[in-house]
N, C-alpha and C. Protein backbone atom coordinates (compact mmCIF):
# COMPACT_ATOMS: atom_id res chain seq x y z
N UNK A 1 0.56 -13.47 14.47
CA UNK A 1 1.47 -13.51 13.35
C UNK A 1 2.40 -12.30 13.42
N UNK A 2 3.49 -12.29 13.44
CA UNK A 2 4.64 -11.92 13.25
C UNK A 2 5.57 -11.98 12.11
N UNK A 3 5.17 -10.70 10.63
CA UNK A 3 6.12 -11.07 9.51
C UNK A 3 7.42 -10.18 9.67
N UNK A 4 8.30 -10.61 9.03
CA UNK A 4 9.49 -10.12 9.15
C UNK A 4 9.86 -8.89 8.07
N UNK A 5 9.95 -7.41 8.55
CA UNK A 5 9.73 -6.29 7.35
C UNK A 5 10.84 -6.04 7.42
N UNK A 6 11.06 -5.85 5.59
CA UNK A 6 12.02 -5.41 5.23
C UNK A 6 12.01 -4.95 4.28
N UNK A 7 13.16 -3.82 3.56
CA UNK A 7 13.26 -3.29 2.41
C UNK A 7 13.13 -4.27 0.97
N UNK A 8 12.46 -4.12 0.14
CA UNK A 8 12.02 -5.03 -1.01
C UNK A 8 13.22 -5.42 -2.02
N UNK A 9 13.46 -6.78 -2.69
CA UNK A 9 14.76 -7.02 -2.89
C UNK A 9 14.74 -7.80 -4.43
N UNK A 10 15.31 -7.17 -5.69
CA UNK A 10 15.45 -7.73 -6.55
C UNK A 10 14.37 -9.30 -6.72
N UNK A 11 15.12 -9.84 -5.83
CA UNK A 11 14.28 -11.59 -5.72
C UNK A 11 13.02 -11.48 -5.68
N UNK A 12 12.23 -10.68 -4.76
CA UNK A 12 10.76 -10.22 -4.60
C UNK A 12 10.03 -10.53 -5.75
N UNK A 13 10.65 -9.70 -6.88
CA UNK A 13 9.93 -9.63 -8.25
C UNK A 13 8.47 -10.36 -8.49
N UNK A 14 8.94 -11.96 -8.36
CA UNK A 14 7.81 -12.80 -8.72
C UNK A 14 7.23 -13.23 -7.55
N UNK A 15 7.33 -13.01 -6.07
CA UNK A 15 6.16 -12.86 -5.16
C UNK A 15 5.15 -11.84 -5.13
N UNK A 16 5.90 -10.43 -5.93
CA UNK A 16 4.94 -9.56 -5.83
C UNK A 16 3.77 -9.60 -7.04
N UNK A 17 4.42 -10.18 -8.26
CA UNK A 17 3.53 -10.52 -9.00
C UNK A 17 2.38 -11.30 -9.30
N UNK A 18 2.79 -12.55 -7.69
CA UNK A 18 1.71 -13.52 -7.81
C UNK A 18 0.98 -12.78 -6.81
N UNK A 19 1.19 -11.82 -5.80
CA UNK A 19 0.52 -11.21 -4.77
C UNK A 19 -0.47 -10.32 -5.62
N UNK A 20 -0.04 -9.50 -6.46
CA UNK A 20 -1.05 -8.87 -7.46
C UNK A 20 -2.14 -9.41 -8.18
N UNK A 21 -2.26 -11.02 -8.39
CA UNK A 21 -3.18 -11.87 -8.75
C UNK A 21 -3.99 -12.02 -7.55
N UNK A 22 -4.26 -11.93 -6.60
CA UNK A 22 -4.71 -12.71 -5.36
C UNK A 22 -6.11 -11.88 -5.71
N UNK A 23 -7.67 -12.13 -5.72
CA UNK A 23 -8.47 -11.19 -5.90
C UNK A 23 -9.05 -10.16 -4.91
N UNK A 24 -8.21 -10.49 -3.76
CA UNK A 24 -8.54 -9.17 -3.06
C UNK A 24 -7.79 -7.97 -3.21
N UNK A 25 -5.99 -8.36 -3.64
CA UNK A 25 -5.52 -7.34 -4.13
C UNK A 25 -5.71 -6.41 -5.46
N UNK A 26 -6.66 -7.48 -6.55
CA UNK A 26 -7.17 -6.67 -7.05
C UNK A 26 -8.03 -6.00 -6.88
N UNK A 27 -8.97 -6.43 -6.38
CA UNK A 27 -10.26 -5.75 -5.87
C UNK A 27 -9.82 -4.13 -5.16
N UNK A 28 -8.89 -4.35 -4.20
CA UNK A 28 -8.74 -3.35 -3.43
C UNK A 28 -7.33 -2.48 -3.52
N UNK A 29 -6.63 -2.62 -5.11
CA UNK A 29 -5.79 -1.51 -5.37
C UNK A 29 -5.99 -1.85 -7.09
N UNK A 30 -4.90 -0.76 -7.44
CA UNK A 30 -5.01 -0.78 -9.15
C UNK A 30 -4.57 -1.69 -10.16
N UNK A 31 -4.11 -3.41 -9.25
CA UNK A 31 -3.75 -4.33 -10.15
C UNK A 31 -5.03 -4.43 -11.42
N UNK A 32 -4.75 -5.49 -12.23
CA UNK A 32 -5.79 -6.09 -13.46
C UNK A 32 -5.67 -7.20 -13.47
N UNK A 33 -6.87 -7.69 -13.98
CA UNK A 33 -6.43 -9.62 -14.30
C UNK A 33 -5.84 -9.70 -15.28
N UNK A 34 -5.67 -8.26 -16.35
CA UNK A 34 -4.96 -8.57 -17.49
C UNK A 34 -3.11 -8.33 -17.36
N UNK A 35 -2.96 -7.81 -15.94
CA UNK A 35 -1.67 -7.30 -16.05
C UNK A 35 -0.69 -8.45 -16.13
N UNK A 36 1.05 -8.16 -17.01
CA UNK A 36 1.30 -9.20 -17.22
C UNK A 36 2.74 -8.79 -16.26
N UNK A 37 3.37 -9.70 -16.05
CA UNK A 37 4.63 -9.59 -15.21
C UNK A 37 5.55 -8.27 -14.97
N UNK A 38 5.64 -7.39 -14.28
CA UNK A 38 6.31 -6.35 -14.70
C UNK A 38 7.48 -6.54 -13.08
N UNK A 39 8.54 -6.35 -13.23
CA UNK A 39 9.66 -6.41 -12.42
C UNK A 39 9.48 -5.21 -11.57
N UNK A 40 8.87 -4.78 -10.65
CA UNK A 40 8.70 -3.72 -10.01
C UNK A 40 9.87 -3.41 -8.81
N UNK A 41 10.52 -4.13 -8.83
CA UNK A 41 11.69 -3.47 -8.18
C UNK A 41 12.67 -2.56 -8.82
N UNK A 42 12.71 -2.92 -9.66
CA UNK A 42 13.42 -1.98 -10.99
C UNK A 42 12.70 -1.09 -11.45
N UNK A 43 11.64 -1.14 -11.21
CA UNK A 43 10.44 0.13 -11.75
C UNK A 43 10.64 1.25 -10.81
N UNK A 44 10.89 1.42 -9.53
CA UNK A 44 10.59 2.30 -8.22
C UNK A 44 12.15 2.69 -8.41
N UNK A 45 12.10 4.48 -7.93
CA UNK A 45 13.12 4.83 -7.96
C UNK A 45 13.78 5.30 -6.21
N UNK A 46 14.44 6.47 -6.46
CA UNK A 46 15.17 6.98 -5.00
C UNK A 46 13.56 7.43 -4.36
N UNK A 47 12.53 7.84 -4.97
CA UNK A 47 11.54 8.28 -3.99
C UNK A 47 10.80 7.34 -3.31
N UNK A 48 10.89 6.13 -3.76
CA UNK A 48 10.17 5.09 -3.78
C UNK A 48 10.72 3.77 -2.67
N UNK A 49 9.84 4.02 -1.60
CA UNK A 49 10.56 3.41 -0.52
C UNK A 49 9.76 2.43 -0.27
N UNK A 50 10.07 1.11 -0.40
CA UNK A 50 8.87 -0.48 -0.55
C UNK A 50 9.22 -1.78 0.32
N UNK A 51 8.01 -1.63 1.05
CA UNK A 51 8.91 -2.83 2.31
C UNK A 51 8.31 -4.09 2.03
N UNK A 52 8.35 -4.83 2.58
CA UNK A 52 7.81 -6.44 2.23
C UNK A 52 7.77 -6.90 3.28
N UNK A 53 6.56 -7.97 3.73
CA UNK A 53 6.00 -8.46 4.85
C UNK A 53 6.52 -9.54 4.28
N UNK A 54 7.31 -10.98 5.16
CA UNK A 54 7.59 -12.31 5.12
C UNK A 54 7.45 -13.02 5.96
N UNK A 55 7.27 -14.64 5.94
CA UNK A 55 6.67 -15.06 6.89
C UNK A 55 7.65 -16.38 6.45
N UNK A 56 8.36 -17.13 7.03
CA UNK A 56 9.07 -18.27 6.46
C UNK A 56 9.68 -17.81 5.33
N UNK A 57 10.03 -17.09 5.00
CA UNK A 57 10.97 -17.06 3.66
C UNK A 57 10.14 -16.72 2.26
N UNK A 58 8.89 -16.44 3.05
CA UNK A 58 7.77 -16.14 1.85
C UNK A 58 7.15 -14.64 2.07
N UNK A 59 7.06 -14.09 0.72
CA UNK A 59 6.74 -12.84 1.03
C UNK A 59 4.67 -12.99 0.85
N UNK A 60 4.59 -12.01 1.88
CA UNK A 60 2.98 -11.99 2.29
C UNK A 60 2.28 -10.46 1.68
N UNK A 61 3.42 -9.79 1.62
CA UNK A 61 2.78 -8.59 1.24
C UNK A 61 3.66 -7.78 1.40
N UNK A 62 3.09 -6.53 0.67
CA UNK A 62 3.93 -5.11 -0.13
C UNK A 62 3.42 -3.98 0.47
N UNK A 63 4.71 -2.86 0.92
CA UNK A 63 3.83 -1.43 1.08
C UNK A 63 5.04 -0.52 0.45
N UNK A 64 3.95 0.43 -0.37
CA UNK A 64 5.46 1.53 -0.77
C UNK A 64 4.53 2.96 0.08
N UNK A 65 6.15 3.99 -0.01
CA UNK A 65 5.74 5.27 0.52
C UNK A 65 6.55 5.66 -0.46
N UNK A 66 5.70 6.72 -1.52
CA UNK A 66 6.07 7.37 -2.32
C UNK A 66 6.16 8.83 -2.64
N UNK A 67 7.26 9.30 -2.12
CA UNK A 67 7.60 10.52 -1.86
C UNK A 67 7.65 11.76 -3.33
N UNK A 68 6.71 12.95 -2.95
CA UNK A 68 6.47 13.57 -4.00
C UNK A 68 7.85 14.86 -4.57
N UNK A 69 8.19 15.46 -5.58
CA UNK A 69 9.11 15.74 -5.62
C UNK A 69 8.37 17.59 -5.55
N UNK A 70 9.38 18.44 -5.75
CA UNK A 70 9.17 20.29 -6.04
C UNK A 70 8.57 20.18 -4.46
N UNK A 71 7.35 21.16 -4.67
CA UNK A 71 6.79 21.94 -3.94
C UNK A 71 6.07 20.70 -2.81
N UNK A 72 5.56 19.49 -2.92
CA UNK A 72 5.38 18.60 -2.32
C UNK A 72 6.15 17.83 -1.93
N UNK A 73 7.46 17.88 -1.59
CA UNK A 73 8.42 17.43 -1.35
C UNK A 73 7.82 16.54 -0.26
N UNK A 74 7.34 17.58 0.93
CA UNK A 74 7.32 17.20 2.35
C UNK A 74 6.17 15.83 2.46
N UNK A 75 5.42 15.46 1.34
CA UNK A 75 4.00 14.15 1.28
C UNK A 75 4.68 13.42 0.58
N UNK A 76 4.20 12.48 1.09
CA UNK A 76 4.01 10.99 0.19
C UNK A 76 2.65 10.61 0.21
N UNK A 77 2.58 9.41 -0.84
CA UNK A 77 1.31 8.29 -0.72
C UNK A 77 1.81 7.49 -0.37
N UNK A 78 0.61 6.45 -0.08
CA UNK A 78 1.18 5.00 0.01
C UNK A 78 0.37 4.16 -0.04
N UNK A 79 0.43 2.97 -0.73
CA UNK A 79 -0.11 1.95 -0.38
C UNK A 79 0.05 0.71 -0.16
N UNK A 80 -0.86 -0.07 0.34
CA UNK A 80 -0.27 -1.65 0.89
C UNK A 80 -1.44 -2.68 0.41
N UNK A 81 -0.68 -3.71 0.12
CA UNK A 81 -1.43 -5.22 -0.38
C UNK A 81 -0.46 -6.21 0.37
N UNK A 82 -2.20 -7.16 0.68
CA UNK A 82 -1.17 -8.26 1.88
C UNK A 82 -2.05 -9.42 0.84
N UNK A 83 -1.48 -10.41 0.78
CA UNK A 83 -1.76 -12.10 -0.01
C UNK A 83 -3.56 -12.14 1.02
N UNK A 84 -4.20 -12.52 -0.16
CA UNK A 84 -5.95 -12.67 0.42
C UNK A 84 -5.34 -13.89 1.83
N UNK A 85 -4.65 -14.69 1.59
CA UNK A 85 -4.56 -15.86 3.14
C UNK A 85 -4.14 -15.39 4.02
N UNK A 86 -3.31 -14.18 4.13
CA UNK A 86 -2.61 -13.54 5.21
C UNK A 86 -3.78 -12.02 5.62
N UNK A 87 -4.80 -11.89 4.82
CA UNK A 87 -5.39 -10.62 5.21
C UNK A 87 -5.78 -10.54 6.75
N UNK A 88 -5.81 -9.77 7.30
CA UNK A 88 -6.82 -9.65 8.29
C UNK A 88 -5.41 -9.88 9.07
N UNK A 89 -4.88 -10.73 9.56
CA UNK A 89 -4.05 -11.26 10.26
C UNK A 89 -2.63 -10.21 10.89
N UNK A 90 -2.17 -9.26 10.40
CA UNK A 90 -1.47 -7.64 11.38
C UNK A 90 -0.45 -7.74 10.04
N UNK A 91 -0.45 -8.08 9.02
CA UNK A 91 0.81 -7.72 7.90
C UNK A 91 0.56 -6.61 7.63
N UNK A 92 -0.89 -6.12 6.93
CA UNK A 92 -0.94 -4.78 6.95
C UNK A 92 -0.31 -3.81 7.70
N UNK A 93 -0.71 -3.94 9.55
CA UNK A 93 -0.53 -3.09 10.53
C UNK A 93 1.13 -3.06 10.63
N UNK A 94 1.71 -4.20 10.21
CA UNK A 94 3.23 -4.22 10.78
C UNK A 94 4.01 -3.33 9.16
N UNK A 95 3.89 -3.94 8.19
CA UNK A 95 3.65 -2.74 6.91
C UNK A 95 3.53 -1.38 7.39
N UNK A 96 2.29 -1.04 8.00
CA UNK A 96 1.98 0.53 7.89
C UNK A 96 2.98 1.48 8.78
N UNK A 97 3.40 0.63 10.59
CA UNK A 97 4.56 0.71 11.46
C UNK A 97 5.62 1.26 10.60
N UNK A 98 6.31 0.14 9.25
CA UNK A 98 7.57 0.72 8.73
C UNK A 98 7.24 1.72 8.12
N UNK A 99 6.17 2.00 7.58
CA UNK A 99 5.93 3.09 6.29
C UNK A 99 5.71 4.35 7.47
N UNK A 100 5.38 4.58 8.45
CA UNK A 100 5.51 5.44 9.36
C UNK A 100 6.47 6.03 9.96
N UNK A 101 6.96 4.83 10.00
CA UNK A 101 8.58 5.04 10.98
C UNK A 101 9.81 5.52 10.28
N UNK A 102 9.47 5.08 8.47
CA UNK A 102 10.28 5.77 7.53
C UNK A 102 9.90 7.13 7.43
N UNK A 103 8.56 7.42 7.25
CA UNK A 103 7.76 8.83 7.31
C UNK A 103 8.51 10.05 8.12
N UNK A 104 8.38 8.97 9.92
CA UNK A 104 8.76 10.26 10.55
C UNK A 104 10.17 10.59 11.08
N UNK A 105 10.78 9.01 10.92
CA UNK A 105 11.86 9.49 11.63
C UNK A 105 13.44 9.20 10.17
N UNK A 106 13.22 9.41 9.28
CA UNK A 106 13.61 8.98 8.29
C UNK A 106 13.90 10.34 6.88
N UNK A 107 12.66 10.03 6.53
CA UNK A 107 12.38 11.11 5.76
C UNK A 107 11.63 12.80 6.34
N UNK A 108 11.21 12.91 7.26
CA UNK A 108 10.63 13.93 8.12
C UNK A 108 9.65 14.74 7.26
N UNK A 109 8.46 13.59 7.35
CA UNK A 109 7.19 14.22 5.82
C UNK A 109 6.14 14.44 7.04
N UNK A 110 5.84 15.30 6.40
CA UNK A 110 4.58 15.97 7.03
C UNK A 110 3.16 15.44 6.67
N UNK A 111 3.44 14.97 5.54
CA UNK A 111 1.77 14.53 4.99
C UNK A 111 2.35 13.13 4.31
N UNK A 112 1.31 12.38 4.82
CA UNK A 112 0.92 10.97 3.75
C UNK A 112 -0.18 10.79 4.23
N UNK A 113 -0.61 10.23 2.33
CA UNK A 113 -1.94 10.26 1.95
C UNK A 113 -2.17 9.05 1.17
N UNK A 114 -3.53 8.96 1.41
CA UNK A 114 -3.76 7.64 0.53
C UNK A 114 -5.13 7.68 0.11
N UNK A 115 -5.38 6.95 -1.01
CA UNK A 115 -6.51 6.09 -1.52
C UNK A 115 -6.88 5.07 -1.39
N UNK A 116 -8.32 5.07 -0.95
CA UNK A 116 -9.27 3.41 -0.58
C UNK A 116 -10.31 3.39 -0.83
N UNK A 117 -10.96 2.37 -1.53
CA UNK A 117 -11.53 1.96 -2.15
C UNK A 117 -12.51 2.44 -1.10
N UNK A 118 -13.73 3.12 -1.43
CA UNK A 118 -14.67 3.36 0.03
C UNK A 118 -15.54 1.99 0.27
N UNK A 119 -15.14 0.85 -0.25
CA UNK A 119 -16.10 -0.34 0.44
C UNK A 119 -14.81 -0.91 1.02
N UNK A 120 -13.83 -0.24 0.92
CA UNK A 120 -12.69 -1.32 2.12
C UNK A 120 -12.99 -1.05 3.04
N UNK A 121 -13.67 -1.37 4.16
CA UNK A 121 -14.13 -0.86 5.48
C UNK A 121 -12.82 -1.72 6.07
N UNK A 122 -11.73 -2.46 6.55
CA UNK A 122 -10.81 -3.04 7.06
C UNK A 122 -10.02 -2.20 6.82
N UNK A 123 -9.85 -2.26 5.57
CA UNK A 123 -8.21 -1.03 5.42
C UNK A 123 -8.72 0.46 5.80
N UNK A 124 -9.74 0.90 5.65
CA UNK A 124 -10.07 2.30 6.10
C UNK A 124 -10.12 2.16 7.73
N UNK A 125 -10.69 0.88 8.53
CA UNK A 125 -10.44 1.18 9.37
C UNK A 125 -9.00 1.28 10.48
N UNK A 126 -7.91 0.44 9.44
CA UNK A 126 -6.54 0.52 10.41
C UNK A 126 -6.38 2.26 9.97
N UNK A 127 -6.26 2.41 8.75
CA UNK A 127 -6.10 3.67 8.50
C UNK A 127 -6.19 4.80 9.12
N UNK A 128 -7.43 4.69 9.88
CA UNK A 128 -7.93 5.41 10.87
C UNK A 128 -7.35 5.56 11.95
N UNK A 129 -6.95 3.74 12.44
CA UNK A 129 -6.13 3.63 13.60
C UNK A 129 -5.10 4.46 13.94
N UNK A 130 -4.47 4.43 12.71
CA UNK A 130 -3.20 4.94 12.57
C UNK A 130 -3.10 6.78 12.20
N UNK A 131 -4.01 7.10 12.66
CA UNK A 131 -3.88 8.61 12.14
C UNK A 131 -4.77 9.31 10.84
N UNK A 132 -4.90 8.33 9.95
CA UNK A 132 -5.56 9.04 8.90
C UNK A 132 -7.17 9.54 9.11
N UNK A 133 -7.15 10.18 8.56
CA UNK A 133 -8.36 11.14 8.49
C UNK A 133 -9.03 11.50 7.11
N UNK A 134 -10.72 11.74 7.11
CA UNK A 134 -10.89 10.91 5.72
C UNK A 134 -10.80 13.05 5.12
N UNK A 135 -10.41 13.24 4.19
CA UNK A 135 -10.42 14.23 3.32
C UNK A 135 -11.37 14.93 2.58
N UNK A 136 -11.56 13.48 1.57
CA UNK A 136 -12.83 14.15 0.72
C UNK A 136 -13.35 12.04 -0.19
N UNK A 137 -13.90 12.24 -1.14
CA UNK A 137 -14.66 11.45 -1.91
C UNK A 137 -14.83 11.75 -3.04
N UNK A 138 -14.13 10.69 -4.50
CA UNK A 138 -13.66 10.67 -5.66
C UNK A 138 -15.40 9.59 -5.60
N UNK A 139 -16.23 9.91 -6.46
CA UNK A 139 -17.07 9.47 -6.61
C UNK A 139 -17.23 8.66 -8.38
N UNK A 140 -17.01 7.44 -8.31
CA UNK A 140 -16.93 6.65 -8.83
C UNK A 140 -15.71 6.56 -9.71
N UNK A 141 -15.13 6.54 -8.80
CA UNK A 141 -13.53 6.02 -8.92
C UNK A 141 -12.76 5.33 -9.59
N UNK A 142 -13.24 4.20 -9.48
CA UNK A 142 -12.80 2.97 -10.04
C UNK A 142 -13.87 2.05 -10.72
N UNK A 143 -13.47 1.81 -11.64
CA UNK A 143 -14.62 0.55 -12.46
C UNK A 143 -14.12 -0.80 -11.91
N UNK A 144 -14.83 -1.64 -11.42
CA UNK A 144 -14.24 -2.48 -10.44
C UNK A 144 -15.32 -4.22 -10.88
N UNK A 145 -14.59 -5.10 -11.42
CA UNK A 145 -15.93 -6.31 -11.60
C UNK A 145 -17.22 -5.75 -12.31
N UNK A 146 -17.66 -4.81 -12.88
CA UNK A 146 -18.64 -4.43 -13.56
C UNK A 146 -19.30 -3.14 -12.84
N UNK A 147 -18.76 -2.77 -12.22
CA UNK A 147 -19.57 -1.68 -11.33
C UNK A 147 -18.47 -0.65 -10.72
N UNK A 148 -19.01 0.74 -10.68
CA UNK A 148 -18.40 1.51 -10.47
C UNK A 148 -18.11 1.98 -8.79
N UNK A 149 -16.61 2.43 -8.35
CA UNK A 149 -16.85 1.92 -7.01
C UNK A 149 -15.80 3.52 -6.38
N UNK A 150 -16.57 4.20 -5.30
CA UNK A 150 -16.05 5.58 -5.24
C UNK A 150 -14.81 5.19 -4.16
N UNK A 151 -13.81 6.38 -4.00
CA UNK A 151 -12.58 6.26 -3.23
C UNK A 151 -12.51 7.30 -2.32
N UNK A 152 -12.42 6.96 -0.96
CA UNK A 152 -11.88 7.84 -0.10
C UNK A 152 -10.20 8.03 -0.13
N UNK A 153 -10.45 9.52 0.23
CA UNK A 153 -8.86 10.18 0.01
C UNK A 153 -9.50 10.25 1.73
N UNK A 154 -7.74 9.89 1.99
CA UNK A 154 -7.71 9.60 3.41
C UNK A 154 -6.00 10.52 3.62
N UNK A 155 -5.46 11.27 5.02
CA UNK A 155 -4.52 12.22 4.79
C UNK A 155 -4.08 11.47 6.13
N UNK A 156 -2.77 11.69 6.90
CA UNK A 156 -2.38 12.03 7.71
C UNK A 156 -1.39 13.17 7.72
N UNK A 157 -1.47 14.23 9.14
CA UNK A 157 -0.75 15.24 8.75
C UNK A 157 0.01 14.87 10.69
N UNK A 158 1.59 15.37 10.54
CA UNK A 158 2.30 15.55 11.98
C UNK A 158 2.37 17.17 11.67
């Protein structure tokens, strides 16, 4: 599979919203089942750089790199959600490529960092692939389906 990445576009709006329903994207970032439509392209500003995985004219999945302002100028975070049917399949990996390639040859950040759920063993392990390195451990992190669930802080540094 081969999706087509690109910068995220007004229209997006309501793919990303049904992508936020999918239950692995909740499971494995800070959506809710209660959340209700919010236009997130209009939400993200100049720091806020958000690409979109497509596949036929359909978007598969979201990654932002969110660049910190003052004294952290030089980091961002980031994170990525791919549609539960497309998981596993390289949207993530082709996602993480742009969020890198904006990183280094773009913005010229020294640090991006992220949070994962420490039972994502898939996303911690591209993570890895790709440079990150685990930091430290937020121990019970997230309240998640009834149970409390800890987060690895994961860094990459050039």
């Amino acid at each position: 599979m081969n999706p087509v990445i690109r910068a995220i576009a007004a229209e997006d709006a309501a793919a990303i919203y049904e992508l936020r329903k999918q239950p692995l994207v909740r499971r494995f970032t800070p959506a809710m089942p209660s959340d209700r439509f919010v236009d997130y392209t209009a939400k993200w500003g100049a720091n806020d750089h958000v690409l979109v995985a497509e596949i036929d004219g359909r978007v598969i999945g979201y990654a932002g790199l969110h660049v910190r302002e003052g004294k952290r100028r030089h980091s961002a975070w980031l994170g990525i959600a791919v549609h539960d049917e497309f998981a596993g399949r390289g949207a993530g990996q082709a996602l993480m490529r742009g969020l890198l390639e904006l990183a280094d040859k773009w913005l010229g950040l020294l640090r991006v960092d992220l949070e994962a759920n420490a039972d994502n063993e898939r996303a911690i392990a591209m993570y890895r692939q790709y440079g990150f390195v685990d930091e430290g451990i937020m121990k019970k992190a997230y309240f998640i389906d009834g149970a409390y669930v800890d987060a690895l802080l994961m860094a990459r540094l050039r």
